[in-house]
C-alpha atoms as a PDB file:
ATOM      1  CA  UNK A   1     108.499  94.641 111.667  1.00  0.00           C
ATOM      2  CA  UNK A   2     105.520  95.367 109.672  1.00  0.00           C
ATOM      3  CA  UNK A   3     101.855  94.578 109.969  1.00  0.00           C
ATOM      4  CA  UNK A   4     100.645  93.236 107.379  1.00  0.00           C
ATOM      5  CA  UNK A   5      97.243  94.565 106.335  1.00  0.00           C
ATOM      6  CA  UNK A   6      94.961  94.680 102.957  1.00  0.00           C
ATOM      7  CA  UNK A   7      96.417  98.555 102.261  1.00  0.00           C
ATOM      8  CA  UNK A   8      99.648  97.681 102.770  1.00  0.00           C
ATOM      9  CA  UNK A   9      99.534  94.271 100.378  1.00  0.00           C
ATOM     10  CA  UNK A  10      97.167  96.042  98.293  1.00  0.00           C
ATOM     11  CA  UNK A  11      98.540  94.682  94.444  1.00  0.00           C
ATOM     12  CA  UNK A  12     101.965  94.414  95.233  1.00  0.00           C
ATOM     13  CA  UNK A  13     103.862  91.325  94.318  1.00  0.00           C
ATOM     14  CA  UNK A  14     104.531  89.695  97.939  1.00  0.00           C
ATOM     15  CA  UNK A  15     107.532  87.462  99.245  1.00  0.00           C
ATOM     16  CA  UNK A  16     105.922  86.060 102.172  1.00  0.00           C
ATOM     17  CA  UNK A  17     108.572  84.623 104.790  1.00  0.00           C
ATOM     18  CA  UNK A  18     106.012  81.901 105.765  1.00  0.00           C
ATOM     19  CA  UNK A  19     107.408  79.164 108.912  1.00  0.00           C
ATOM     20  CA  UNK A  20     107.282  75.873 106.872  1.00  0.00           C
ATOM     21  CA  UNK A  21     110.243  74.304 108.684  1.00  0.00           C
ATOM     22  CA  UNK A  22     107.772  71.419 110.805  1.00  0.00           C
ATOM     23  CA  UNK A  23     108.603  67.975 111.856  1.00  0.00           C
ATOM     24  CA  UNK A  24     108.254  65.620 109.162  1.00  0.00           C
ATOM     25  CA  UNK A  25     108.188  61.844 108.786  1.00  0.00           C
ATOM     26  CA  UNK A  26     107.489  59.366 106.282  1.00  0.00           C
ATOM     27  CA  UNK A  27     107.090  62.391 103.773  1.00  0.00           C
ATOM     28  CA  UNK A  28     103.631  63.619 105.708  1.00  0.00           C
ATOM     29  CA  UNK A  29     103.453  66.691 108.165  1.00  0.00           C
ATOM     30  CA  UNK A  30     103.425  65.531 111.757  1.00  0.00           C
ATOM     31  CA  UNK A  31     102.889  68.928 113.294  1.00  0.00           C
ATOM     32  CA  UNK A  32     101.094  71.862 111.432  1.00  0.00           C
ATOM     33  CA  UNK A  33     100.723  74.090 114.032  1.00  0.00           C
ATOM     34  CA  UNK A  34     103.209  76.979 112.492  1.00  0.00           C
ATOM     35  CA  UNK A  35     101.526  76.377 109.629  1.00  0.00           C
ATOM     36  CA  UNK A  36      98.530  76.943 110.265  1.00  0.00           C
ATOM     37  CA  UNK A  37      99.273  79.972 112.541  1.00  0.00           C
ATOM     38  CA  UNK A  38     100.469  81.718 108.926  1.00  0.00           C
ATOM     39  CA  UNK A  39      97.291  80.734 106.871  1.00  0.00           C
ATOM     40  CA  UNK A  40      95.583  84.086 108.197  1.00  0.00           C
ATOM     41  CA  UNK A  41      98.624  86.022 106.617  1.00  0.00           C
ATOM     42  CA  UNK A  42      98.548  83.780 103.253  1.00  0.00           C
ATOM     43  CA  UNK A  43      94.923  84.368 102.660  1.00  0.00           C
ATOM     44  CA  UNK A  44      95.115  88.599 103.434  1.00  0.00           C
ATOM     45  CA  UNK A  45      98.089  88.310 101.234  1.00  0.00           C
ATOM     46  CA  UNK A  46      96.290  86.065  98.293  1.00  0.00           C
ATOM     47  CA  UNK A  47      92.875  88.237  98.607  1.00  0.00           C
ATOM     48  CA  UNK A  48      95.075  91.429  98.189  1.00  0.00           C
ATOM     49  CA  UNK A  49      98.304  91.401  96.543  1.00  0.00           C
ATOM     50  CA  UNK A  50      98.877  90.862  92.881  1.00  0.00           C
ATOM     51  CA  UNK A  51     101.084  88.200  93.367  1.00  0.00           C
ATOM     52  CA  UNK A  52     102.406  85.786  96.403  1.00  0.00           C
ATOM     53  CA  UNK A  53     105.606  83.722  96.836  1.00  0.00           C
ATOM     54  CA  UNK A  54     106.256  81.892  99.558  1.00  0.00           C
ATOM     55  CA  UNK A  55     109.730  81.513 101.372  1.00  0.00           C
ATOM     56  CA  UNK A  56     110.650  79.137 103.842  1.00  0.00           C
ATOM     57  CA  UNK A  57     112.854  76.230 104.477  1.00  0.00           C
ATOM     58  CA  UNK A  58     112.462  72.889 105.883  1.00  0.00           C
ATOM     59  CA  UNK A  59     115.558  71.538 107.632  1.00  0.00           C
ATOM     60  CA  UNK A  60     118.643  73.160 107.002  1.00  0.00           C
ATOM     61  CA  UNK A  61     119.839  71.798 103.959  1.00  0.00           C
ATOM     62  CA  UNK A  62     123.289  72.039 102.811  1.00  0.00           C
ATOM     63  CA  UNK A  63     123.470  70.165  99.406  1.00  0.00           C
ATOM     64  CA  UNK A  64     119.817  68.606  97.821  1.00  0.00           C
ATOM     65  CA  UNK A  65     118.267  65.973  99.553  1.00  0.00           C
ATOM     66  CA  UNK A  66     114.818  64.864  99.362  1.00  0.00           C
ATOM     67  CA  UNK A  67     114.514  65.136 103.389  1.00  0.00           C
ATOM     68  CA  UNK A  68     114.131  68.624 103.055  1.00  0.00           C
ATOM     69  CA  UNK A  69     111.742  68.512 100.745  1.00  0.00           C
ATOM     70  CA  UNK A  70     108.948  71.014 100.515  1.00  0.00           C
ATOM     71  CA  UNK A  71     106.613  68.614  98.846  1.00  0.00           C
ATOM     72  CA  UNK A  72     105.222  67.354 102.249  1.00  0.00           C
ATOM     73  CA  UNK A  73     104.112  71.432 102.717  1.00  0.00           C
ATOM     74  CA  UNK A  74     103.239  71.416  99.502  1.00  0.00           C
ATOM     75  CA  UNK A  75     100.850  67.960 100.460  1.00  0.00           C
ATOM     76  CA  UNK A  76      99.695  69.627 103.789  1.00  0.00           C
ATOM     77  CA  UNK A  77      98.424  73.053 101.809  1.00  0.00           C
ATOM     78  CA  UNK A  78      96.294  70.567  99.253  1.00  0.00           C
ATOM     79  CA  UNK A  79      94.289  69.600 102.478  1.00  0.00           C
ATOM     80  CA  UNK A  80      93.597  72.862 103.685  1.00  0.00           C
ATOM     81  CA  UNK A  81      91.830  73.408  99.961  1.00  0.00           C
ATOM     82  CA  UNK A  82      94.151  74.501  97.665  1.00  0.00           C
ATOM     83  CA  UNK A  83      94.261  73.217  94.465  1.00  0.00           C
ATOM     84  CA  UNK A  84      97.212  72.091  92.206  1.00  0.00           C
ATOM     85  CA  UNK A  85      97.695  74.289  89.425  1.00  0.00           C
ATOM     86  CA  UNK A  86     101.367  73.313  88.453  1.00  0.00           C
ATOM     87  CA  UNK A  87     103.696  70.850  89.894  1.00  0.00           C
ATOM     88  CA  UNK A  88     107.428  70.566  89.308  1.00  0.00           C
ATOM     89  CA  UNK A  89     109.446  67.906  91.957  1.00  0.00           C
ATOM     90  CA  UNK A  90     112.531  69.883  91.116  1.00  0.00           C
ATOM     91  CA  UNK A  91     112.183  73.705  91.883  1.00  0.00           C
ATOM     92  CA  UNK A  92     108.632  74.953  92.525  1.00  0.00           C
ATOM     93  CA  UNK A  93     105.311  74.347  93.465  1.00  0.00           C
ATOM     94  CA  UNK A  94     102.286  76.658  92.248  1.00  0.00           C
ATOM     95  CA  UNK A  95      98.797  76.315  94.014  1.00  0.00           C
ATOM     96  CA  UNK A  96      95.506  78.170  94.284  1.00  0.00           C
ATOM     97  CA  UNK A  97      92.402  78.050  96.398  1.00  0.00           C
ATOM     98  CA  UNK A  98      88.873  78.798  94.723  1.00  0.00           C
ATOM     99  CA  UNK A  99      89.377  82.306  92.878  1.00  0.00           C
ATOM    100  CA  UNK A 100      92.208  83.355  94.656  1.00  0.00           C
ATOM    101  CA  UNK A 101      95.762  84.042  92.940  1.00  0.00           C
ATOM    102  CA  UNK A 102      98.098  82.139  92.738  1.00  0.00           C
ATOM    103  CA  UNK A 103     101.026  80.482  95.437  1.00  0.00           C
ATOM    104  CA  UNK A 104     104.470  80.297  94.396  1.00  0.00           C
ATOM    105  CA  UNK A 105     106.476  77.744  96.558  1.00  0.00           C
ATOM    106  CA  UNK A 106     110.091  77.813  95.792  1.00  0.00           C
ATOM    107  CA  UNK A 107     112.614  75.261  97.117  1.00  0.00           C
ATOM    108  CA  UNK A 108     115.849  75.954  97.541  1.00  0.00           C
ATOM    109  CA  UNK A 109     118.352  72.692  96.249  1.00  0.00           C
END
């Protein structure tokens, strides 16, 4: 496995395999301590890559179903001070905190 560091992120386009699966309920994160254990890598990654997208699952859906979800991540990141730049309920989620790039969430359906 590879460290990631500024050099080796340095403006590269990233696919960051970020631990989003977390105990949900009622739509709202219960537990975010795996995610916040990754917001060190997001922010090296956003200060120093050209472009992030983050991968992860929640669950382990089989056929689309709102359970699974990664608007309730999507939710959790808002709090932590990123800011909505483009919101689709279908297929992805884009954020961005202050003048950093931009976050790519995909959901898989």
């Amino acid at each position: 496995m590879n460290i990631v560091s500024p050099d080796f992120v340095k403006q590269k386009k990233v696919l960051l395999r970020f631990d989003i699966d977390v105990p949900i309920k009622n739509g709202k994160v219960v537990e975010d301590f795996r995610l916040k254990a990754g917001l060190p890598t997001l922010k090296l990654c956003l200060e120093n890559a050209a472009q992030v997208i983050l991968m992860g699952h929640v669950g382990r859906p089989v056929r689309e179903d709102p359970q699974f979800s990664v608007a309730p991540i999507y939710e959790w990141l808002i709090t932590q001070g990123f800011q909505e730049v483009l919101e689709s309920k279908k297929l992805i989620y884009v954020l961005k905190k202050g003048k950093m790039k931009q976050i790519w969430i995909m959901q898989r359906n």
